[in-house]
N, C-alpha and C. Protein backbone atom coordinates (compact mmCIF):
# COMPACT_ATOMS: atom_id res chain seq x y z
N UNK A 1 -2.85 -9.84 61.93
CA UNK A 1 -3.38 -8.55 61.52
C UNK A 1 -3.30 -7.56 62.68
N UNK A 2 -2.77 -6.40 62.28
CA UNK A 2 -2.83 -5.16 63.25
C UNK A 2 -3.88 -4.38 63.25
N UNK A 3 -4.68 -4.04 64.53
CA UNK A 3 -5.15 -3.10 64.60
C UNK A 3 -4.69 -1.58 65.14
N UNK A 4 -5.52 -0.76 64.18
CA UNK A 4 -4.69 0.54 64.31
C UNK A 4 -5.76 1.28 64.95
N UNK A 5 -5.45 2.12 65.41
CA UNK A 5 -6.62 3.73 66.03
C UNK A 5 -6.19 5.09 66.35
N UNK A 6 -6.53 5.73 66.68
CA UNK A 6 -5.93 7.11 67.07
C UNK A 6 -6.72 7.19 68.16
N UNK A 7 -6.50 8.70 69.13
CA UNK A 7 -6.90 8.92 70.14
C UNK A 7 -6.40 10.50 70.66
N UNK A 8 -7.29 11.06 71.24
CA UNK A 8 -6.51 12.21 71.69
C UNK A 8 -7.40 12.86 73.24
N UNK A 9 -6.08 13.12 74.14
CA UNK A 9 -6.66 13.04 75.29
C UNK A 9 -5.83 14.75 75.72
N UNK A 10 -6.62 15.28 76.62
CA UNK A 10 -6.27 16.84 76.74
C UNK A 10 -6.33 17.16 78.27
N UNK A 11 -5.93 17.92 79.18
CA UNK A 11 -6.41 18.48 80.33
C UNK A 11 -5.51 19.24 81.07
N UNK A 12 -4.77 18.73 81.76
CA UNK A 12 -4.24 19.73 83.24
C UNK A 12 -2.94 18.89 83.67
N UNK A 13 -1.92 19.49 83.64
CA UNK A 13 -0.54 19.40 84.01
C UNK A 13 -0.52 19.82 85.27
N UNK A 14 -0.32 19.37 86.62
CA UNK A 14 0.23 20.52 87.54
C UNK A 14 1.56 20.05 88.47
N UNK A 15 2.37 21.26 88.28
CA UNK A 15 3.81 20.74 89.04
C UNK A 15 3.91 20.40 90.47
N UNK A 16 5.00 19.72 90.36
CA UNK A 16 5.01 20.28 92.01
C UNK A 16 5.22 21.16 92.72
N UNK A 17 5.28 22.23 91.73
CA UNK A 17 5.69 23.41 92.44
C UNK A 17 4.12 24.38 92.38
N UNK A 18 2.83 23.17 92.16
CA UNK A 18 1.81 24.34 92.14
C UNK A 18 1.00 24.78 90.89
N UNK A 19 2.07 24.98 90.39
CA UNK A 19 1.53 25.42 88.82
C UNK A 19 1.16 24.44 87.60
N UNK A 20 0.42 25.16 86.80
CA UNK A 20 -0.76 24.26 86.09
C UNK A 20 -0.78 24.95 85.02
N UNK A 21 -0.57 23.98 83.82
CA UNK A 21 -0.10 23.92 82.46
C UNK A 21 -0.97 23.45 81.59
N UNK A 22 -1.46 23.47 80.50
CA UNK A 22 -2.64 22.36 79.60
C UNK A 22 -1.69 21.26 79.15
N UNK A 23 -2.24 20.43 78.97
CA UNK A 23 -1.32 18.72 78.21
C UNK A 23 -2.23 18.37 77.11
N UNK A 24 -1.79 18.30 76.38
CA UNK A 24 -2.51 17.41 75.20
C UNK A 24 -1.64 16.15 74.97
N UNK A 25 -1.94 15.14 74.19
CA UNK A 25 -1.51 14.00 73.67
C UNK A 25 -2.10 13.41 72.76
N UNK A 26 -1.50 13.10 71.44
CA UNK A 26 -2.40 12.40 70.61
C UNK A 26 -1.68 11.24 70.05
N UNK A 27 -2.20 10.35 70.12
CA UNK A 27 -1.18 8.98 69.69
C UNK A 27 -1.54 8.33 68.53
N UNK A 28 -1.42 7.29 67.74
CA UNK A 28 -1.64 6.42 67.01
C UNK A 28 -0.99 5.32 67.25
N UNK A 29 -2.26 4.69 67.97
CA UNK A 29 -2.10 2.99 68.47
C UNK A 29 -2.11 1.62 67.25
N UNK A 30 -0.91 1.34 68.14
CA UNK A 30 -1.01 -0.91 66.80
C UNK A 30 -1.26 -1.64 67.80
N UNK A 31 -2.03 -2.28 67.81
CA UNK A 31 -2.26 -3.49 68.55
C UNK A 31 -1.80 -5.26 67.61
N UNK A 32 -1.48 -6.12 68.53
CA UNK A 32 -0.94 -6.82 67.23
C UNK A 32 -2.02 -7.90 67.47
N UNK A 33 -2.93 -7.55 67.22
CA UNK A 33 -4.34 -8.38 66.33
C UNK A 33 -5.10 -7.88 67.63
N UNK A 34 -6.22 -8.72 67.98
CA UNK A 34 -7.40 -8.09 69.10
C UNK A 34 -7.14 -9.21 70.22
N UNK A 35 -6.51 -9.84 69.84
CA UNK A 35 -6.02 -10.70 71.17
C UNK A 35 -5.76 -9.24 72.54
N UNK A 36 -4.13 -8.78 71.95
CA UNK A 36 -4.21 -7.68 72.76
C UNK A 36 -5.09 -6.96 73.80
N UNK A 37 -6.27 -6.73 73.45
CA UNK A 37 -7.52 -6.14 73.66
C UNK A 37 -7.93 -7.51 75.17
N UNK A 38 -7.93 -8.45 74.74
CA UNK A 38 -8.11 -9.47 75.66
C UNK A 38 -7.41 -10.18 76.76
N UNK A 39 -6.01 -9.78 76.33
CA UNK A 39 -4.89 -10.24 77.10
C UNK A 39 -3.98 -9.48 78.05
N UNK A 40 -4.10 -8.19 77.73
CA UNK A 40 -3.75 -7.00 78.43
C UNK A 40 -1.84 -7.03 77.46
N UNK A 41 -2.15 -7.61 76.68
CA UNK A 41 -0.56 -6.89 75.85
C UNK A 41 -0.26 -5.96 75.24
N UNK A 42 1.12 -5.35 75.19
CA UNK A 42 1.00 -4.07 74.62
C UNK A 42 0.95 -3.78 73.66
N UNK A 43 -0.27 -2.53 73.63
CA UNK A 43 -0.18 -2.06 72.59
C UNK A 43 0.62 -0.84 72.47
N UNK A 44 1.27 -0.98 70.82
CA UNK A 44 2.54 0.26 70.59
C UNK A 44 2.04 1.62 70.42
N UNK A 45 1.96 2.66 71.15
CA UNK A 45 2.26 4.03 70.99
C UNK A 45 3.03 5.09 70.39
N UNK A 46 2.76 5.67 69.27
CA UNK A 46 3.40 6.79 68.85
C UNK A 46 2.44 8.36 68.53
N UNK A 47 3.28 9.23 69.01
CA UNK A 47 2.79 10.19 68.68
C UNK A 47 3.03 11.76 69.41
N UNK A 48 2.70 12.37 69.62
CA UNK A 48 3.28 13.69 70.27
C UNK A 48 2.26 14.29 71.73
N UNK A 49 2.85 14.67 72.54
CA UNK A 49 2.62 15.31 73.52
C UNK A 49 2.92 16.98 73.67
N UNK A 50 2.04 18.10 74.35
CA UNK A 50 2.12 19.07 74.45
C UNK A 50 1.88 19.50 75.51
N UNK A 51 3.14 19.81 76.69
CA UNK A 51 2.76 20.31 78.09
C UNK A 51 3.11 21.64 78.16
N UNK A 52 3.19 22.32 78.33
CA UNK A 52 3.24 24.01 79.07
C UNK A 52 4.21 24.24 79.32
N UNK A 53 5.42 24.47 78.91
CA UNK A 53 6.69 25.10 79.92
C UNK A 53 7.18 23.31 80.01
N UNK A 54 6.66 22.60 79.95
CA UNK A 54 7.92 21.91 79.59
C UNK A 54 8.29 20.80 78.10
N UNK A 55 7.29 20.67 77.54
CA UNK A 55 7.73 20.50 76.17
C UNK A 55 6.52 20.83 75.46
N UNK A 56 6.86 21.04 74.28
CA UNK A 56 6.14 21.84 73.02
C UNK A 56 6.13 21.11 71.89
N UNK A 57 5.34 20.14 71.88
CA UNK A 57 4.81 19.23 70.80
C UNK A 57 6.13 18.33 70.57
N UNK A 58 6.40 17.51 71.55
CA UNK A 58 7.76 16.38 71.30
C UNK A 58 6.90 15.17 71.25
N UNK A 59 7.88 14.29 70.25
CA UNK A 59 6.95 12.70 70.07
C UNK A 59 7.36 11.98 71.01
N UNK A 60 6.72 11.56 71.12
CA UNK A 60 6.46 10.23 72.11
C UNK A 60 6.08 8.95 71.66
N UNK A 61 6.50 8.08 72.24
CA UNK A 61 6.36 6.47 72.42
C UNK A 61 6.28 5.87 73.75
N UNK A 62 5.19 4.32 73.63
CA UNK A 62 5.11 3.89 74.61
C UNK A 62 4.32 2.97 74.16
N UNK A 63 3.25 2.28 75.48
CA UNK A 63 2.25 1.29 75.62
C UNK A 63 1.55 1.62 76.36
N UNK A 64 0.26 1.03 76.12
CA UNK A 64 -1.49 0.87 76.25
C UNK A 64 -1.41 -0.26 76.63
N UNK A 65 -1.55 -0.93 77.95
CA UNK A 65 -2.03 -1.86 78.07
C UNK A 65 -3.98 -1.63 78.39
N UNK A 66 -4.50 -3.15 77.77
CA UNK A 66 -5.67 -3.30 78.34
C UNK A 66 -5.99 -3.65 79.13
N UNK A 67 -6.86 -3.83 80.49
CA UNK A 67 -6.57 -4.96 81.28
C UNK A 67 -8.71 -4.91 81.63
N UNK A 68 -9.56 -5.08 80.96
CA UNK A 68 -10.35 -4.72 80.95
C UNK A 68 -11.58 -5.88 81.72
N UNK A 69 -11.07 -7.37 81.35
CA UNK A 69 -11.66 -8.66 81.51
C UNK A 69 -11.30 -9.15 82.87
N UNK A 70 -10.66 -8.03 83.88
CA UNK A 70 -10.48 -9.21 84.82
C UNK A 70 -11.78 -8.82 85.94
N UNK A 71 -11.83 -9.61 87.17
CA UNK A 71 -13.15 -9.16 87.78
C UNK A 71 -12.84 -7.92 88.59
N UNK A 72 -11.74 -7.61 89.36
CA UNK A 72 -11.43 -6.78 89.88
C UNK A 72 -10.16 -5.96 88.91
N UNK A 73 -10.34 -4.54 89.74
CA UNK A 73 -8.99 -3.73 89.45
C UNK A 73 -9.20 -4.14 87.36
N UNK A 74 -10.22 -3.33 86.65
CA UNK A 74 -10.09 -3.23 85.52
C UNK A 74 -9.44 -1.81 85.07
N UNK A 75 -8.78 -2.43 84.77
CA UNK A 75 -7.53 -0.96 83.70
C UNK A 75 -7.31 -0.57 82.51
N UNK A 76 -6.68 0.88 82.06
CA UNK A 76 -6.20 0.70 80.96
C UNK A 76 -4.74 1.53 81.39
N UNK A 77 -3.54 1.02 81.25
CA UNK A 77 -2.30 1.45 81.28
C UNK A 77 -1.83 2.55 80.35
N UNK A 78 -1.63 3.75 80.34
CA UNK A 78 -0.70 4.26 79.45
C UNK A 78 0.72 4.32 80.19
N UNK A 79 1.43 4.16 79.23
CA UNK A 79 3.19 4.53 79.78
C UNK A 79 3.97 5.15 78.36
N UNK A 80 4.34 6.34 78.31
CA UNK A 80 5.09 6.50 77.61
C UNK A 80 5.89 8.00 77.53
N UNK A 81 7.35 7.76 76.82
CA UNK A 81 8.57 8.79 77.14
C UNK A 81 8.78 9.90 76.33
N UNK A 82 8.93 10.88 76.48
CA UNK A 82 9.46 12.00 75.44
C UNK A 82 10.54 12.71 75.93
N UNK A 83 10.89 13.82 75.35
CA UNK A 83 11.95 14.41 75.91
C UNK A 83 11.11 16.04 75.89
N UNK A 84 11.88 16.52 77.01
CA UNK A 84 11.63 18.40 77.33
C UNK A 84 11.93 18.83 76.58
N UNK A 85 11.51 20.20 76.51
CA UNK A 85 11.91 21.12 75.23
C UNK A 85 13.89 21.49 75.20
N UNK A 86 14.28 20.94 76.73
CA UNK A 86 15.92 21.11 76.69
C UNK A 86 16.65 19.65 76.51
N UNK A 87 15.56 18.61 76.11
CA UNK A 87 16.04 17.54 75.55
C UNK A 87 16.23 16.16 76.38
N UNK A 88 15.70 16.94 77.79
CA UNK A 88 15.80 15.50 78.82
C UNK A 88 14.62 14.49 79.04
N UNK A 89 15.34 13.48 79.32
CA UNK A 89 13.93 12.44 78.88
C UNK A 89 13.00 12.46 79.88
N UNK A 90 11.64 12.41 79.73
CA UNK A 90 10.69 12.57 80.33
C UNK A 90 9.46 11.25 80.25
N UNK A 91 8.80 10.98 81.03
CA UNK A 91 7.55 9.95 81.13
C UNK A 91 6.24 10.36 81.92
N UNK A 92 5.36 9.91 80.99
CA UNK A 92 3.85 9.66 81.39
C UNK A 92 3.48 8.45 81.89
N UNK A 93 3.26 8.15 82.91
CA UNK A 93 2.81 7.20 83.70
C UNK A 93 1.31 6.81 84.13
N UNK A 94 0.01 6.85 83.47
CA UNK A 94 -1.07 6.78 83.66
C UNK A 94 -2.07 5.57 83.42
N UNK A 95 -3.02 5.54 84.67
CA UNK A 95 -3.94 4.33 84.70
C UNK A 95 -5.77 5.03 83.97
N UNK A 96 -6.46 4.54 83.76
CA UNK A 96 -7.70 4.65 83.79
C UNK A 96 -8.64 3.59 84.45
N UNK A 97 -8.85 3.53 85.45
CA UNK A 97 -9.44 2.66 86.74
C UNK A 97 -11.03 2.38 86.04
N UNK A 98 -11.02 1.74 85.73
CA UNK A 98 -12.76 1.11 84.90
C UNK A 98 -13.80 0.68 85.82
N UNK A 99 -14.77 1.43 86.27
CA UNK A 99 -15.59 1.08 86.96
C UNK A 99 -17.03 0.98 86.21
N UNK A 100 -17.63 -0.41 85.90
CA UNK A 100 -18.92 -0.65 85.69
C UNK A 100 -19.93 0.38 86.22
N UNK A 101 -19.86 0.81 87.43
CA UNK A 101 -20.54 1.47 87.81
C UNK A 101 -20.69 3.00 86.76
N UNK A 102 -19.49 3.57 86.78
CA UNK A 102 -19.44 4.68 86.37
C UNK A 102 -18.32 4.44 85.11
N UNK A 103 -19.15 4.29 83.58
CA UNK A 103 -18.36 3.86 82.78
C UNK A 103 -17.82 4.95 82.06
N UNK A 104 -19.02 6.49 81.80
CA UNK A 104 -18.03 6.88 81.17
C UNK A 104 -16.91 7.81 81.63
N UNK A 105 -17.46 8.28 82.89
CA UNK A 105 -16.33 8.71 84.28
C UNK A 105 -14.79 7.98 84.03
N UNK A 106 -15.07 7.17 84.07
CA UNK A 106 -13.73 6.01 84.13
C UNK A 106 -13.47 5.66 82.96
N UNK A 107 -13.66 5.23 82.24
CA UNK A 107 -13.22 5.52 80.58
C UNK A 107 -12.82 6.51 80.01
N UNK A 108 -12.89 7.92 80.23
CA UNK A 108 -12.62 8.78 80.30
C UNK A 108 -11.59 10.23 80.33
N UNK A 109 -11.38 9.30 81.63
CA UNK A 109 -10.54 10.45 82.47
C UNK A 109 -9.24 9.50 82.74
N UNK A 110 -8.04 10.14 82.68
CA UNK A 110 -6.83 9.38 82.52
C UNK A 110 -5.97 10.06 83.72
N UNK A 111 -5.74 9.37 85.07
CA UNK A 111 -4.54 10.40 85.80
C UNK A 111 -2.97 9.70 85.78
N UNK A 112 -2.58 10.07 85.92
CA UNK A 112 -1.30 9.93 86.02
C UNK A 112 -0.50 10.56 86.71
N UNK A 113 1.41 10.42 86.67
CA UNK A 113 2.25 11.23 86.71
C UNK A 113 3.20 11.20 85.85
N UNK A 114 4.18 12.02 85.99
CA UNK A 114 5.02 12.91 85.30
C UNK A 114 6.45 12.97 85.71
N UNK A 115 7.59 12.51 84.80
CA UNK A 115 8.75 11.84 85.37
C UNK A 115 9.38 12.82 84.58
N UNK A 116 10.47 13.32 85.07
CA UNK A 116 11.69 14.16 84.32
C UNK A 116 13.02 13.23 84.82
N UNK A 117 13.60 12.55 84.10
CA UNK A 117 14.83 11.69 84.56
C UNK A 117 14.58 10.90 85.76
N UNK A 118 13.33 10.49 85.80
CA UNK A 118 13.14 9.72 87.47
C UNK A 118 12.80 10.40 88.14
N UNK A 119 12.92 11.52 88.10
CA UNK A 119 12.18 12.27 89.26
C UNK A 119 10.74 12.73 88.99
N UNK A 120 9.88 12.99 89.83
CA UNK A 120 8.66 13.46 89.84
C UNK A 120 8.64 14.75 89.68
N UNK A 121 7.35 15.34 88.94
CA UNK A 121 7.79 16.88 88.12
C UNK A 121 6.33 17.17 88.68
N UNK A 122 5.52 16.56 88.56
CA UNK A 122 3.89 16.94 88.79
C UNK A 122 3.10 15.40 88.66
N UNK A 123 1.91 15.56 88.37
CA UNK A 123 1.01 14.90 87.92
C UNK A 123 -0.18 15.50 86.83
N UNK A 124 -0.66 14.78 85.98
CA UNK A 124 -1.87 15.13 85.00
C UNK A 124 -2.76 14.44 84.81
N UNK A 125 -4.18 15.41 84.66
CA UNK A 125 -5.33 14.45 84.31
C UNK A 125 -5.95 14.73 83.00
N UNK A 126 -6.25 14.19 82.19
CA UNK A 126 -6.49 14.27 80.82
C UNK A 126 -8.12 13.80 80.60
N UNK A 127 -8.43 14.03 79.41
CA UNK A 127 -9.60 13.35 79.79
C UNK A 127 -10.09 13.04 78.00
N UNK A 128 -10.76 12.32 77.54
CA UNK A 128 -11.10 11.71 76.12
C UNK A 128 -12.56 12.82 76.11
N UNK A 129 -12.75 13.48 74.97
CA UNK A 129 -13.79 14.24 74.86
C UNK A 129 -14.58 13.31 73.62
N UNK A 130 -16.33 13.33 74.81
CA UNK A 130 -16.60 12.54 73.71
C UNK A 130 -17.53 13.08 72.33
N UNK A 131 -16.94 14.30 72.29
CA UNK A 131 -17.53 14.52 71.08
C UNK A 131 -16.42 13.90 70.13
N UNK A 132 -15.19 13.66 70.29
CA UNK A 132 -14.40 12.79 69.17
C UNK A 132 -14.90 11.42 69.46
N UNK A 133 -15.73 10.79 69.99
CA UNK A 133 -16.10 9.37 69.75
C UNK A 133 -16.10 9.02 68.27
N UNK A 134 -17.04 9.72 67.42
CA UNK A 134 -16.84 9.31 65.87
C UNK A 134 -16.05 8.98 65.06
N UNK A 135 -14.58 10.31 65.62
CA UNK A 135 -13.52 10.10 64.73
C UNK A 135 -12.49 9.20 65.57
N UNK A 136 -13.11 8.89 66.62
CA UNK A 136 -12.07 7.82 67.22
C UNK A 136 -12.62 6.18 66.72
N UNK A 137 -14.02 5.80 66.28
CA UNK A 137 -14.11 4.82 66.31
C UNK A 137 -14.05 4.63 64.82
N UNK A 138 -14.24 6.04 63.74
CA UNK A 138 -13.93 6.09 62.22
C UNK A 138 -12.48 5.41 62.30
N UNK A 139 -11.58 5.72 63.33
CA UNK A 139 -9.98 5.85 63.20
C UNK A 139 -9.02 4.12 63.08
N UNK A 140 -10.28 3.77 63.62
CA UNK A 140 -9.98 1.81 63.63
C UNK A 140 -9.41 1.42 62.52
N UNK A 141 -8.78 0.30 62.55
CA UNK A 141 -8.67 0.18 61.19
C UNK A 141 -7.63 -1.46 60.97
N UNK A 142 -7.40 -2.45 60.79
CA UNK A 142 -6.94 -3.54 60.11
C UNK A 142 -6.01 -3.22 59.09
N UNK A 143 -4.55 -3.94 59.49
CA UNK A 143 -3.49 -3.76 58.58
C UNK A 143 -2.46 -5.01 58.75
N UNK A 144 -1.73 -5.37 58.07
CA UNK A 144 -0.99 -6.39 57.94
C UNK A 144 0.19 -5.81 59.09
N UNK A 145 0.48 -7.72 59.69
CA UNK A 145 1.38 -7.41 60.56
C UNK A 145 2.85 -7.16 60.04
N UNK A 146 3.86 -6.59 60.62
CA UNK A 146 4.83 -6.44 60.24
C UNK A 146 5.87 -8.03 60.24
N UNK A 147 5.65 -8.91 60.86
CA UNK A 147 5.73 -10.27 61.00
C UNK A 147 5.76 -11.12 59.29
């Protein structure tokens, strides 16, 4: 059985050249059962991204890893690719560093960077607003595997 969810994370693009853009991202996650959740395997990503000057609502794919159970260095991985608004491929590269201490700080807030063909373009920090907690945990959901 797959689990499904949505998610949407928003904040601050900034290049390397300085300048600072809004990012949105909203995905719709499969996990392939809740093992995933426990094992740190990936989960599949689809869905669209919106950066400033360099792409304008292009879809994207990737993976979520979990890595939530270990004693140290708890994570959550995003990785995933789109293309610029002139069609070159691009990647999001982001951790969320889980600290017990400060859970919803770190649950939260997503940094990363920002790849244009391998090269580094900027970095972004995004962040989960929790007034969508509701419709993120409404968004769950159990579905047959494709298997």
């Amino acid at each position: 059985m797959n689990i499904t969810f949505t998610e949407t994370m928003a904040g601050t693009f900034v290049g390397t050249d300085g300048n600072q853009a809004p990012m949105i991202f909203e995905v719709a996650a499969r996990a392939p059962g809740p093992k995933a959740f426990l094992t740190g395997a990936p989960i599949v990503l689809n869905g669209t991204v919106t950066i400033g000057g360099l792409a304008r609502t292009a879809d994207l794919t990737g993976t979520l890893a979990v890595r939530l159970l270990r004693l140290s260095n708890r994570e959550l991985v995003y990785d995933f690719t789109f293309n610029d608004d002139e069609g070159r491929p691009c990647r999001y590269e982001a951790r969320k560093n889980v600290s017990l201490l400060r859970p919803l700080e770190t649950m939260t807030t997503l940094r990363g960077s920002v790849y244009r063909e391998n090269e580094s373009i900027g970095t972004a920090t995004v962040r989960f607003d929790l007034r969508d907690v509701p419709g993120f945990l409404s968004s769950f959901g159990l579905g047959k595997s494709a298997n």
